[in-house]
N, C-alpha and C. Protein backbone atom coordinates (compact mmCIF):
# COMPACT_ATOMS: atom_id res chain seq x y z
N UNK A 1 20.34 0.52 5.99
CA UNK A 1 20.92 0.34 4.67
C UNK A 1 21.53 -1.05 4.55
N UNK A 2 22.19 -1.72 5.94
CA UNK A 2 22.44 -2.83 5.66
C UNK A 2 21.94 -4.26 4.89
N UNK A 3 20.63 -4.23 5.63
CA UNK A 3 19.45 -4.62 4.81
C UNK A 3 19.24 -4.98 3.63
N UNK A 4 19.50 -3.78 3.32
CA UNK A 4 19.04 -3.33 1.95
C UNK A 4 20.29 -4.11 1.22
N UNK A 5 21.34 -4.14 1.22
CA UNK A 5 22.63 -4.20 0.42
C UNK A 5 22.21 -5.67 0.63
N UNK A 6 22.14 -6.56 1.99
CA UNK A 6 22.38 -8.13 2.19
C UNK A 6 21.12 -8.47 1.05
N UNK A 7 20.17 -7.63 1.39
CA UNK A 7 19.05 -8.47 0.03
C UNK A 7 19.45 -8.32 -1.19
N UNK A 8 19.65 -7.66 -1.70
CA UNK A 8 20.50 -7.21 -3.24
C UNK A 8 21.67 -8.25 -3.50
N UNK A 9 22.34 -8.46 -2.28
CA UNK A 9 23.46 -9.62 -2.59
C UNK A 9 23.18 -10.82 -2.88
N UNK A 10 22.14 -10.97 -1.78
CA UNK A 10 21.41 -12.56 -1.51
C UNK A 10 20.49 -12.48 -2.74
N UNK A 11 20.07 -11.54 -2.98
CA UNK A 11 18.93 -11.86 -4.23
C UNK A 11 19.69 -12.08 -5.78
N UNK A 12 20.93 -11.45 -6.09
CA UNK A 12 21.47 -11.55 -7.22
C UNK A 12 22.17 -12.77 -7.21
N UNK A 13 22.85 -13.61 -5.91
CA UNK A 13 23.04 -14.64 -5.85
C UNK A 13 21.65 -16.00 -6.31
N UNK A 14 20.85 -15.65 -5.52
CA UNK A 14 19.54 -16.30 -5.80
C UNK A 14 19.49 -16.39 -7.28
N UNK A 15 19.29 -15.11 -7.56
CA UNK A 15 18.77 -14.99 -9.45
C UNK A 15 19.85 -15.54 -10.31
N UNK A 16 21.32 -15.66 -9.89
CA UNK A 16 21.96 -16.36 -10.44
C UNK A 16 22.14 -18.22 -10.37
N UNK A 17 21.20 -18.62 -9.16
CA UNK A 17 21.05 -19.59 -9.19
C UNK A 17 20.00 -20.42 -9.66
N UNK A 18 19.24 -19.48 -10.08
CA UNK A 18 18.07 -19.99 -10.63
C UNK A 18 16.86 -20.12 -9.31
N UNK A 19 17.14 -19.38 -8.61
CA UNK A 19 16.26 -19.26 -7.07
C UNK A 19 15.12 -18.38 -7.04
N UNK A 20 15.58 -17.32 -8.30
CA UNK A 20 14.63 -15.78 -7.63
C UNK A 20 14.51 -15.52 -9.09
N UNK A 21 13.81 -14.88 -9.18
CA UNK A 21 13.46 -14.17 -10.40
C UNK A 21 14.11 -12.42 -10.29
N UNK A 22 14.45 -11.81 -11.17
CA UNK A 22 14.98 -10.33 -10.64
C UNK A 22 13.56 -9.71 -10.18
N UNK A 23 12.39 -9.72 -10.62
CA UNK A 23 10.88 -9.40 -10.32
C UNK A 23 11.41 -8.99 -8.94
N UNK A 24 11.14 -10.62 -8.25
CA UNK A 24 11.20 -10.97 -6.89
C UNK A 24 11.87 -10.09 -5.89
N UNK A 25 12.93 -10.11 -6.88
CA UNK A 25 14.30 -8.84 -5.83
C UNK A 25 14.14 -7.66 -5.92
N UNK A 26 13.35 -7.26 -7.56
CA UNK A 26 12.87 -5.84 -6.42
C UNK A 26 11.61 -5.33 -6.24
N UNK A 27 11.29 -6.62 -5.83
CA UNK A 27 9.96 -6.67 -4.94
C UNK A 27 10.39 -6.64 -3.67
N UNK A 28 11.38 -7.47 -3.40
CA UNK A 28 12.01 -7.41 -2.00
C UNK A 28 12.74 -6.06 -1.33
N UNK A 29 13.59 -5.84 -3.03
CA UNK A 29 14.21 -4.18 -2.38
C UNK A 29 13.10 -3.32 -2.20
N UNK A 30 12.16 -3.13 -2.69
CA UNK A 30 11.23 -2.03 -2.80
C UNK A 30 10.75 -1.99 -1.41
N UNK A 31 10.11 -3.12 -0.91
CA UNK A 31 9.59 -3.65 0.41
C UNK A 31 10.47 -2.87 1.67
N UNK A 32 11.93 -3.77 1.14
CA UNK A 32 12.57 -2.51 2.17
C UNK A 32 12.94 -1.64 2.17
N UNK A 33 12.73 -0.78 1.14
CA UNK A 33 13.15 1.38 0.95
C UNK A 33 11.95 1.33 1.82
N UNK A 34 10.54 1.08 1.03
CA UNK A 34 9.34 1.38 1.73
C UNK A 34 8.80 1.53 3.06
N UNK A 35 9.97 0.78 3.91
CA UNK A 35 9.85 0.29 5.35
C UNK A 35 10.56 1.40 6.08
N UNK A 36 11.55 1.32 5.31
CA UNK A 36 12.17 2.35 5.67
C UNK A 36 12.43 3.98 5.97
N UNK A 37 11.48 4.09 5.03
CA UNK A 37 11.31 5.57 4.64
C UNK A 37 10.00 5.75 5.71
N UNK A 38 8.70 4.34 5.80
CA UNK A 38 7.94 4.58 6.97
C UNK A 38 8.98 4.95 8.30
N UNK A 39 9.61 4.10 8.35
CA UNK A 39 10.17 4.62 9.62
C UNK A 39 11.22 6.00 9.90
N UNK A 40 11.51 6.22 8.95
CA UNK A 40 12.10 8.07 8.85
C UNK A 40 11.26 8.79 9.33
N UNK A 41 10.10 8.77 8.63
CA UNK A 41 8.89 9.18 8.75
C UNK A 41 8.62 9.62 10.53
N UNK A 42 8.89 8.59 10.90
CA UNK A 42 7.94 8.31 11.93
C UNK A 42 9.24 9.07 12.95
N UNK A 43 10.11 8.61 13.02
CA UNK A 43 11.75 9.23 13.73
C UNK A 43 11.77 10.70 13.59
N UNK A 44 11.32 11.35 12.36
CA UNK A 44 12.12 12.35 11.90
C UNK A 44 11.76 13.54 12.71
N UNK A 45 12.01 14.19 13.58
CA UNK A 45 11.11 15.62 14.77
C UNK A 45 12.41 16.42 14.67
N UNK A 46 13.01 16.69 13.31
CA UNK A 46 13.72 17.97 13.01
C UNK A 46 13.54 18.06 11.93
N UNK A 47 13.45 19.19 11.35
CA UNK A 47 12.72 20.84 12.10
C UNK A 47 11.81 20.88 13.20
N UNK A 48 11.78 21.27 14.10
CA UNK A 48 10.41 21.49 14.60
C UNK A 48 9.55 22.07 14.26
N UNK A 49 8.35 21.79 14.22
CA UNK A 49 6.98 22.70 13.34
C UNK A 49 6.84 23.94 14.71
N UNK A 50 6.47 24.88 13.92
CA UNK A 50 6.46 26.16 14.15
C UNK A 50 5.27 26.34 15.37
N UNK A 51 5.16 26.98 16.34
CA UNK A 51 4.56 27.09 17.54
C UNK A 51 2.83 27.04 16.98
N UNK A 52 2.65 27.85 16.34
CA UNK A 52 1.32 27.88 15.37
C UNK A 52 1.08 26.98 15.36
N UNK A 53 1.77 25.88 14.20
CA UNK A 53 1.76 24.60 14.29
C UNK A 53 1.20 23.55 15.20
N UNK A 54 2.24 23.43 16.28
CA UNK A 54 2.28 22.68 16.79
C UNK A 54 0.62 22.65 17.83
N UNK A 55 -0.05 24.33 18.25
CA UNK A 55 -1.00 24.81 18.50
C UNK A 55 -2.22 24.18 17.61
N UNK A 56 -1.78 24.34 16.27
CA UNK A 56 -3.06 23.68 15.53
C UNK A 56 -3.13 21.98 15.48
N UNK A 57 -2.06 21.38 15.22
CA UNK A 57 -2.00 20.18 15.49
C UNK A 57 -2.39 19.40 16.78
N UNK A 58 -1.47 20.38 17.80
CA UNK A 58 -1.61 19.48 19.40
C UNK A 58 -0.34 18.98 19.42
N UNK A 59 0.56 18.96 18.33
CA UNK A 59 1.91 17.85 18.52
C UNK A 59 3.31 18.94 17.87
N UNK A 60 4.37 18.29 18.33
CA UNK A 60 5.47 18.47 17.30
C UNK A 60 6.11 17.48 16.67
N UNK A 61 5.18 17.18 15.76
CA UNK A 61 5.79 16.04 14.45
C UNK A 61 5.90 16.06 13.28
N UNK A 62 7.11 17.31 12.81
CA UNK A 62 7.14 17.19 11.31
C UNK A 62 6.37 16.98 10.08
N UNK A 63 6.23 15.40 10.42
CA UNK A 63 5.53 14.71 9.24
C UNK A 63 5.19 14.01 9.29
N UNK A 64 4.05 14.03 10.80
CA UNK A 64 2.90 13.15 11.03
C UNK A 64 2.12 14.33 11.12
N UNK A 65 0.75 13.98 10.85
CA UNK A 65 -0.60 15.09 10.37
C UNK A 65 -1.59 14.11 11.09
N UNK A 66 -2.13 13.41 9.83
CA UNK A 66 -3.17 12.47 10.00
C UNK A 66 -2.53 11.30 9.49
N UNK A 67 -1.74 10.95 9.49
CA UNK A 67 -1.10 9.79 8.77
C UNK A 67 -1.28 9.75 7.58
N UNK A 68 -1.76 10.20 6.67
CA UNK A 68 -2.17 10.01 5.34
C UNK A 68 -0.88 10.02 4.59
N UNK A 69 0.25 10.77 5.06
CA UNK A 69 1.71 10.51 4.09
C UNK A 69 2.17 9.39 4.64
N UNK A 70 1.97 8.63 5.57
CA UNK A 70 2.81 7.63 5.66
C UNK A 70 1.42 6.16 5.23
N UNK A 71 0.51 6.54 5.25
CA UNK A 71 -0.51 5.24 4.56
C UNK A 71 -0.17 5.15 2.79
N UNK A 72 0.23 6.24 2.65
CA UNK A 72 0.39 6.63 0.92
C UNK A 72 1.41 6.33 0.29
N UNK A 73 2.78 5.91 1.04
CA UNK A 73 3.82 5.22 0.79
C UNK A 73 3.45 3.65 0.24
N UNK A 74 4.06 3.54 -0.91
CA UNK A 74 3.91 1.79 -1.31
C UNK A 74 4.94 1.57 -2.14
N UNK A 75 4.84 0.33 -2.96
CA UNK A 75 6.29 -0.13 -3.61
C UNK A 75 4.72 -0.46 -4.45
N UNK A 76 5.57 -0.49 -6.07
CA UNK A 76 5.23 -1.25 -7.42
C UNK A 76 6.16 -1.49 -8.09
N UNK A 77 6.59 -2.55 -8.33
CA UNK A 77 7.46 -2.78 -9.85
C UNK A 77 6.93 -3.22 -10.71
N UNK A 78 6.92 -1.82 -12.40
CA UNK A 78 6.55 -2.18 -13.38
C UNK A 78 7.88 -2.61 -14.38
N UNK A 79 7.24 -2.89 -15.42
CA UNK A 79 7.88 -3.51 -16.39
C UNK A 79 8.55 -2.21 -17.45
N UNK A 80 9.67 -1.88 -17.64
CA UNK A 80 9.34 -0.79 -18.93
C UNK A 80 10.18 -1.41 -20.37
């Protein structure tokens, strides 16, 4: 989370200096939720999946499968 807060600081400083565009910053914040949440992802082995589970998989990893939830994670900033 630290991260996250120093870019938001540094970036509103930036955008107040005529450095960054707000776009930019949360292009940058997005970048790092996104990183972040990959890496939850990847940490997270509570709950444990159920013996069945873990039998059909081969593993005990929550919320790794085939990777497909963590390839499917991205950042966009639109305009509204």
């Amino acid at each position: 989370m630290h991260k996250i807060v120093s870019c938001v600081e540094d970036g509103l400083a930036g955008i107040m200096s005529g450095d960054m565009t707000a776009r930019e910053l949360y292009e940058a914040v997005g970048l790092l939720i996104e990183q972040r949440i990959k890496d939850e992802i990847v940490l997270k082995t509570s709950p444990h999946n159920a013996a069945l589970t873990i039998e059909n998989k081969g593993k005990d990893d929550p919320l790794v499968d085939t990777g497909a939830l963590h390839k499917s994670i991205g950042v966009k900033v639109i305009e509204i």
